[in-house]
N, C-alpha and C. Protein backbone atom coordinates (compact mmCIF):
# COMPACT_ATOMS: atom_id res chain seq x y z
N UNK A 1 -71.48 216.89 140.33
CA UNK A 1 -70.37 216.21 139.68
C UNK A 1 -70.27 214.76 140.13
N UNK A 2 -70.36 214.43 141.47
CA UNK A 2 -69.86 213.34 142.33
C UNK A 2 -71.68 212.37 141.55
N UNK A 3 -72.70 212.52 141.53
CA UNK A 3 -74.00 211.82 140.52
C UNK A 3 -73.69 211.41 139.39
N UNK A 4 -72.55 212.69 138.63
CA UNK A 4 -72.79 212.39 137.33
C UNK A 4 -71.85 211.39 137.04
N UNK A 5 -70.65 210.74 137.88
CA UNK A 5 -69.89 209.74 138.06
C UNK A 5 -70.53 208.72 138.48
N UNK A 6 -71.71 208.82 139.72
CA UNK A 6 -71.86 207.07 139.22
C UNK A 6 -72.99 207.39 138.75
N UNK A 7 -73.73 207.52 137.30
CA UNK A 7 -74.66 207.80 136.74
C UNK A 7 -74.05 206.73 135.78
N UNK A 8 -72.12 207.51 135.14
CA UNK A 8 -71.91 206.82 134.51
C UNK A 8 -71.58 205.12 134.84
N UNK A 9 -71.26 204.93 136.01
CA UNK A 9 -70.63 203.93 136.28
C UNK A 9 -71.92 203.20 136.07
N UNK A 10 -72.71 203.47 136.48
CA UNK A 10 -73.90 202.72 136.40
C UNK A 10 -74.77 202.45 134.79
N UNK A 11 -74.39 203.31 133.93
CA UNK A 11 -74.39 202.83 132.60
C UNK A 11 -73.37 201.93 132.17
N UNK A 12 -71.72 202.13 132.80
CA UNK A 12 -70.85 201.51 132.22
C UNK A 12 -71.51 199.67 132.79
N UNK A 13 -71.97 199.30 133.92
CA UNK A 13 -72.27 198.55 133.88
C UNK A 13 -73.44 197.72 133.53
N UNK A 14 -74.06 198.79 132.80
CA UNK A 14 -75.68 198.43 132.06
C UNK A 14 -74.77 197.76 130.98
N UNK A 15 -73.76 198.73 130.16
CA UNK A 15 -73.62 198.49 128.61
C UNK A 15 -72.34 197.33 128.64
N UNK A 16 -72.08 197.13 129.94
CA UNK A 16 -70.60 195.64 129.87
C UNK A 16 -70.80 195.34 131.29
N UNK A 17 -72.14 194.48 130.86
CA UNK A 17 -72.28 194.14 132.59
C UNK A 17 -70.97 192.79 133.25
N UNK A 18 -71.20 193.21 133.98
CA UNK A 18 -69.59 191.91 134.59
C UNK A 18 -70.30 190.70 135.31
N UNK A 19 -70.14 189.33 134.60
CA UNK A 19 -71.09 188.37 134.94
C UNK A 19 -71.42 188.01 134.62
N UNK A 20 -71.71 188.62 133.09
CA UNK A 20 -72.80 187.99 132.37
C UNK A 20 -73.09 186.92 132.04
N UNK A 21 -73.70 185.96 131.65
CA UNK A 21 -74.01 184.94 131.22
C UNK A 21 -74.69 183.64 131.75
N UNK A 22 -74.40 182.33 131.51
CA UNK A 22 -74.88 181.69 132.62
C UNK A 22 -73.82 180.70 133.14
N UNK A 23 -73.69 180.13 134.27
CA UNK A 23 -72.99 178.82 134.56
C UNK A 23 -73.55 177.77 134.08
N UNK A 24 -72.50 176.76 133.48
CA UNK A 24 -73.69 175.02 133.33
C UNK A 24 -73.49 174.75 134.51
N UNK A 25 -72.70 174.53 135.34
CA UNK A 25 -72.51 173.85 136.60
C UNK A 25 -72.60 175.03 137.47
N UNK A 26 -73.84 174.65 138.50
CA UNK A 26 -73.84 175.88 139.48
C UNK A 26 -74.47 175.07 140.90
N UNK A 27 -74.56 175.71 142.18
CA UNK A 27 -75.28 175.11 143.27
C UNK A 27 -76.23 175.77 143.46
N UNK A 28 -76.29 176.62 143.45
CA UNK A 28 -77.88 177.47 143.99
C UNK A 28 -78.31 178.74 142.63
N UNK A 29 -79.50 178.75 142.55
CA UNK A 29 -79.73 179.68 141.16
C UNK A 29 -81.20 180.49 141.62
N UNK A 30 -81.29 181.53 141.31
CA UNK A 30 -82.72 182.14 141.52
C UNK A 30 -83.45 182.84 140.34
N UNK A 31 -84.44 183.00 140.64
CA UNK A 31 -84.75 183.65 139.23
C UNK A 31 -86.38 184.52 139.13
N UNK A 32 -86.10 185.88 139.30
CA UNK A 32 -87.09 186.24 139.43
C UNK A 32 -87.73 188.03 138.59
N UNK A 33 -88.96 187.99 138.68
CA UNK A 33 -89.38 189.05 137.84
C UNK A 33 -89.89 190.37 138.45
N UNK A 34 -89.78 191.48 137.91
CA UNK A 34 -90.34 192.40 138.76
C UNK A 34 -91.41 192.85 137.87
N UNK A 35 -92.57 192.29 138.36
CA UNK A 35 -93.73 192.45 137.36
C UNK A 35 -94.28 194.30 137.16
N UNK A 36 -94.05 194.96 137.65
CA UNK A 36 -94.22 196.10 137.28
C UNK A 36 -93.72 196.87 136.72
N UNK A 37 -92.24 196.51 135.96
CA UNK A 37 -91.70 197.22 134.82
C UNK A 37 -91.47 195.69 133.90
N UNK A 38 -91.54 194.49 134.17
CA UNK A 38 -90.72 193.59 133.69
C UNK A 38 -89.35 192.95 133.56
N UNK A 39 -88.69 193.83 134.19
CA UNK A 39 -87.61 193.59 134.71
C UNK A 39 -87.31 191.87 135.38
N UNK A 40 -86.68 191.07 134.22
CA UNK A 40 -86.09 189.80 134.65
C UNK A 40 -84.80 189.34 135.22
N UNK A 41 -84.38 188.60 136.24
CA UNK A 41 -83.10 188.01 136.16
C UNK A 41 -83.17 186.65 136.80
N UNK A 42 -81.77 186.23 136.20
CA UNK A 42 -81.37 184.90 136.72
C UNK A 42 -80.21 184.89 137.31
N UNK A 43 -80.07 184.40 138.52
CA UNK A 43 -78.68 184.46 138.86
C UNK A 43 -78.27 183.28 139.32
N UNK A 44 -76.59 182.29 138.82
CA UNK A 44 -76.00 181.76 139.02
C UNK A 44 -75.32 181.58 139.98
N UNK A 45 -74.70 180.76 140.83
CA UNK A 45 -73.78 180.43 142.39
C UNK A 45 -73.24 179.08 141.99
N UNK A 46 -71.83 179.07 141.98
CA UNK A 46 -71.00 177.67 142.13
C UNK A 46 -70.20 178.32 143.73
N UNK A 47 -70.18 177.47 144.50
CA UNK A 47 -69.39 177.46 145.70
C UNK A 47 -68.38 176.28 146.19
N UNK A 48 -67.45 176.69 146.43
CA UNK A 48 -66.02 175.95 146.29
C UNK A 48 -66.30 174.65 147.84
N UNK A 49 -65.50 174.43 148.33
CA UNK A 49 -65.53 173.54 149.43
C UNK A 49 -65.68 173.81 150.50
N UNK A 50 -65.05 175.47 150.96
CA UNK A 50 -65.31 176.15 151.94
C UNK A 50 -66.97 176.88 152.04
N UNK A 51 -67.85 176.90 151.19
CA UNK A 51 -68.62 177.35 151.33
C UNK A 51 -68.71 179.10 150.99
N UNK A 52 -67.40 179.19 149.89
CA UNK A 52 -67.38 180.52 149.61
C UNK A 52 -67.84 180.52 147.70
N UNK A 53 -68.55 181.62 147.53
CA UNK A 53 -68.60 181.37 146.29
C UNK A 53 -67.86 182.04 145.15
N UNK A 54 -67.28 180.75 144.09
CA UNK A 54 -66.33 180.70 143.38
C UNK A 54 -66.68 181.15 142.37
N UNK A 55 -67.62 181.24 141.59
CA UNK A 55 -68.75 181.66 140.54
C UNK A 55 -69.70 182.07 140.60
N UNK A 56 -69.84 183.24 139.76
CA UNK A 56 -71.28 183.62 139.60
C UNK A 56 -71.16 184.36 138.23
N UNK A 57 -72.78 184.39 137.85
CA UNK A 57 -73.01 184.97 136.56
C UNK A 57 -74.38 185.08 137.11
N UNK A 58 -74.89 186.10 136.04
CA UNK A 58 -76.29 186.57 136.11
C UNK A 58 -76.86 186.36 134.51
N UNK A 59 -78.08 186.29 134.20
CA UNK A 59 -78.73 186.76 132.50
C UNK A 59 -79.45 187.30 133.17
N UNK A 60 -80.68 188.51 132.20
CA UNK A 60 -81.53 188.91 132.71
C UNK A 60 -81.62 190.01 131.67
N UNK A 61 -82.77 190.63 131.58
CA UNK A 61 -83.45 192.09 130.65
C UNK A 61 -83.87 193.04 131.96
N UNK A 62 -84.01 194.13 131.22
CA UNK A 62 -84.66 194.88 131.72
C UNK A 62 -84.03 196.60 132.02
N UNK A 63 -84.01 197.21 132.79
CA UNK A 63 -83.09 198.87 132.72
C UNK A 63 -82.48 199.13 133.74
N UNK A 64 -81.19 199.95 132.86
CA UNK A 64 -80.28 200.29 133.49
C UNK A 64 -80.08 199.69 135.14
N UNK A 65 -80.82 200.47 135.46
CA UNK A 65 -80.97 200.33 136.85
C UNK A 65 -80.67 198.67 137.62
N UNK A 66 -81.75 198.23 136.92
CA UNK A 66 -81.63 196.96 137.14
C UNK A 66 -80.79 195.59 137.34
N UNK A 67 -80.17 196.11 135.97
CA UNK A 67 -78.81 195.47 135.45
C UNK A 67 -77.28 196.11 135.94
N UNK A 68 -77.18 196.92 135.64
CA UNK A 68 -76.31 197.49 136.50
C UNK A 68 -76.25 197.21 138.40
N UNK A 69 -77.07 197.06 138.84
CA UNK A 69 -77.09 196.30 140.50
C UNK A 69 -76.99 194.98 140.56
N UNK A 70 -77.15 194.09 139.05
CA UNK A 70 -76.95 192.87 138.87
C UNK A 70 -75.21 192.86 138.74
N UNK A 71 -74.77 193.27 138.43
CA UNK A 71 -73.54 193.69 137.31
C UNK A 71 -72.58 193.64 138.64
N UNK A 72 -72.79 194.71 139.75
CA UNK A 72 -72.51 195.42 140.72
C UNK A 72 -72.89 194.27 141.75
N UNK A 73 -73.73 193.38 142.33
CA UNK A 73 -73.80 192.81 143.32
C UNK A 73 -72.56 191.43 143.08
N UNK A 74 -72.89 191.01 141.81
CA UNK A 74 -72.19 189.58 141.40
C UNK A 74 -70.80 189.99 141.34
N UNK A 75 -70.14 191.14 141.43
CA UNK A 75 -69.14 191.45 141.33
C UNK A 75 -68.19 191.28 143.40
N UNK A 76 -69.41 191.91 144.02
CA UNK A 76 -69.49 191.83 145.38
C UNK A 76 -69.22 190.47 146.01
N UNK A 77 -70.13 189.37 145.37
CA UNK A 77 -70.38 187.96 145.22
C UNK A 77 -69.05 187.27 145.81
N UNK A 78 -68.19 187.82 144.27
CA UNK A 78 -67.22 186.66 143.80
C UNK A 78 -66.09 186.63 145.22
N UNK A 79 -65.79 184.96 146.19
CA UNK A 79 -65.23 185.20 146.67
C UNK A 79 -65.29 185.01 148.13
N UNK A 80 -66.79 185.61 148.41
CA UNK A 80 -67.30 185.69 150.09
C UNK A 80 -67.76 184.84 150.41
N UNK A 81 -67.73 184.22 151.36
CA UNK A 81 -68.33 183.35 152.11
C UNK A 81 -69.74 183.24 152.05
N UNK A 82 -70.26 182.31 152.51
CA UNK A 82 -72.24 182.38 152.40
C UNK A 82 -72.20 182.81 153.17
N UNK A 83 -71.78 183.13 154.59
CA UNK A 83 -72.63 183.45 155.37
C UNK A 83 -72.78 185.26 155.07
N UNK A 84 -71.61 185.70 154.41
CA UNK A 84 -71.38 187.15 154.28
C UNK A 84 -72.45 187.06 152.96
N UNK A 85 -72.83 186.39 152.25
CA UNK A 85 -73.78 186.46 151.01
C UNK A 85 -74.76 186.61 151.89
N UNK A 86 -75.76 185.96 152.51
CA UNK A 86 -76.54 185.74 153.32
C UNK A 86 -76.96 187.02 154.19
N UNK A 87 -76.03 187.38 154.85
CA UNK A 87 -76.31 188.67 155.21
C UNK A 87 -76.48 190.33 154.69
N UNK A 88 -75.96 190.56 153.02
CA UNK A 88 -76.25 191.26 152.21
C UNK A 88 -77.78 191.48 152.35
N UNK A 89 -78.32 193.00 152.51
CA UNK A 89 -79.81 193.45 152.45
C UNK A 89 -79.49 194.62 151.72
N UNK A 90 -80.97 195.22 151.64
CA UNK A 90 -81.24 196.68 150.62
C UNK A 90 -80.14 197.37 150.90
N UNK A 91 -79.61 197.77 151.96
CA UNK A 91 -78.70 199.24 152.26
C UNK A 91 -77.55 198.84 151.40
N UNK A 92 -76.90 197.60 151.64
CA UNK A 92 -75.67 196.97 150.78
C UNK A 92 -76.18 197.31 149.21
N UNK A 93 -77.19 196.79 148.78
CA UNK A 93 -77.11 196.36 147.19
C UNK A 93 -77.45 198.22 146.80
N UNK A 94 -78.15 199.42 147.60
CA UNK A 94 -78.28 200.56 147.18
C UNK A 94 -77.08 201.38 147.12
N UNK A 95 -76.48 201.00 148.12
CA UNK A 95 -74.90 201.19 147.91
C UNK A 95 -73.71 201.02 147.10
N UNK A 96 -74.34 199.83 147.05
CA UNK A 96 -73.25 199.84 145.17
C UNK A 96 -73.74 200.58 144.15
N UNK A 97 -75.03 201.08 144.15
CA UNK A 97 -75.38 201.96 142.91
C UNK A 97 -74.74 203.10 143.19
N UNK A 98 -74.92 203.80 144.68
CA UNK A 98 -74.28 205.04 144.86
C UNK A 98 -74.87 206.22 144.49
N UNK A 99 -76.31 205.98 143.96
CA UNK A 99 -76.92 206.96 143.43
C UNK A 99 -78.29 206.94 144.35
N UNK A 100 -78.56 208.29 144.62
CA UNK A 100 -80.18 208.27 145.00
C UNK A 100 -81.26 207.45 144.10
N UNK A 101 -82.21 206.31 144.47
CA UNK A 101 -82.91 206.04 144.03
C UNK A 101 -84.11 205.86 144.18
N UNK A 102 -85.08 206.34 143.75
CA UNK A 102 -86.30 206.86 144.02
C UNK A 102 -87.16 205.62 144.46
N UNK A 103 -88.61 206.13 144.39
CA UNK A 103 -89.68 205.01 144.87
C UNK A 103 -90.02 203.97 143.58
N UNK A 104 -90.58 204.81 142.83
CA UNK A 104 -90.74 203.93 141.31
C UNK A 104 -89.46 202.98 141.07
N UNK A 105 -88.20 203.52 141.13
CA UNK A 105 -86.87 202.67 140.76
C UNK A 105 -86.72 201.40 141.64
N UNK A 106 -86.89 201.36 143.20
CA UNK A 106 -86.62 200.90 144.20
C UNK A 106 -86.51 199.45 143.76
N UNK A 107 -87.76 198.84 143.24
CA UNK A 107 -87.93 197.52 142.88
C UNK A 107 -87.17 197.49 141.98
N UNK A 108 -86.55 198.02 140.86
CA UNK A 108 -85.54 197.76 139.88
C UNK A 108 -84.25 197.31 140.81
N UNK A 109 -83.92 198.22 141.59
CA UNK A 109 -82.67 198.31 141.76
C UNK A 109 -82.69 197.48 143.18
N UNK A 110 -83.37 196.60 143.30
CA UNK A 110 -83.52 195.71 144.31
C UNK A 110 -83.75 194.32 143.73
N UNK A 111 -84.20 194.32 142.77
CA UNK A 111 -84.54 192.71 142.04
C UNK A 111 -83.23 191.97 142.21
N UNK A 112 -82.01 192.55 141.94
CA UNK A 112 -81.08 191.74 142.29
C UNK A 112 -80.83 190.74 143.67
N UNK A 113 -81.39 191.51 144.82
CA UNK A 113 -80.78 191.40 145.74
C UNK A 113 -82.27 189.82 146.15
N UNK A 114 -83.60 190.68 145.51
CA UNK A 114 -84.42 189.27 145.83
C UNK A 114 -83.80 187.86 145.01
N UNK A 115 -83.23 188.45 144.02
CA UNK A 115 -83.09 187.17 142.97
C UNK A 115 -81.86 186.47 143.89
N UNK A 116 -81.08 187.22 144.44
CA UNK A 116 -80.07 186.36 145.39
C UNK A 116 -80.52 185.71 146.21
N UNK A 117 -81.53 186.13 147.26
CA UNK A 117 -82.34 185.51 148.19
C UNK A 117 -83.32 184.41 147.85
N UNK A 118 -83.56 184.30 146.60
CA UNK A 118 -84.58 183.25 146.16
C UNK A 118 -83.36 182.14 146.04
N UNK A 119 -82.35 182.52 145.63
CA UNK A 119 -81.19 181.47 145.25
C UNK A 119 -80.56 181.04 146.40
N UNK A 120 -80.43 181.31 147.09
CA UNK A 120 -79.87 181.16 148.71
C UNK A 120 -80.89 180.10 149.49
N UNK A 121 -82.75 180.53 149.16
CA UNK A 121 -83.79 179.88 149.84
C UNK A 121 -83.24 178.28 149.55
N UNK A 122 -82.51 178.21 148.49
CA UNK A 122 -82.11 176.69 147.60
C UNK A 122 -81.12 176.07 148.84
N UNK A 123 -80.82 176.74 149.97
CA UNK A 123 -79.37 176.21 150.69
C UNK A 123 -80.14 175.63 152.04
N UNK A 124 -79.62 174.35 152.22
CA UNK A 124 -80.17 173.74 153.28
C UNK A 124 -79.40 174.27 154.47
């Protein structure tokens, strides 16, 4: 029962992902592919004065999985400090799915978390 809840949650955020789109004005952006399913994203960062970030949005293709941890991390995002961005790894971003995810999936449901880290590499 407790799967088949975030199975859905995790569609609800495939089919109305939260984030979507892009920023024109942003500070740090990443953008990367997971060449073995194709799985794309881009992700957006505006950060306020304190160094917390005020914005974010993501675009990107690719499944469920994928998008939905996009959907789910940028939601995490909005708000925290860099240094708490910064310290986000795999256990955090598998955690918001809440679902067991296998070996084949792994890179899906992790692209998010590189595409943050490529965007972060942007911070002096």
């Amino acid at each position: 029962m407790e799967d088949e809840l975030y199975r859905e949650h995790i569609l609800d955020h495939y089919k109305h992902p939260r984030n979507a789109g892009r920023l024109e004005a942003f500070d740090l952006s990443g953008r990367e592919l997971n060449p073995s399913c194709g799985d794309s994203l881009e992700l957006f960062l505006k950060l306020d004065a304190c160094d917390r970030v005020s914005e974010v949005k993501f675009e990107g293709r690719g499944c469920a999985i994928s998008q939905a941890s996009a959907s789910l991390l940028t939601e995490r995002l909005k708000g925290r400090p860099l240094a708490d961005v910064m310290a986000i790894d795999d256990r955090d971003v598998l955690g918001l799915l809440g679902v067991e995810v296998g070996p084949m999936r792994l890179k899906c449901a992790l692209l998010s978390l590189r595409t943050l880290k490529t965007a972060l590499a942007g911070k002096s």
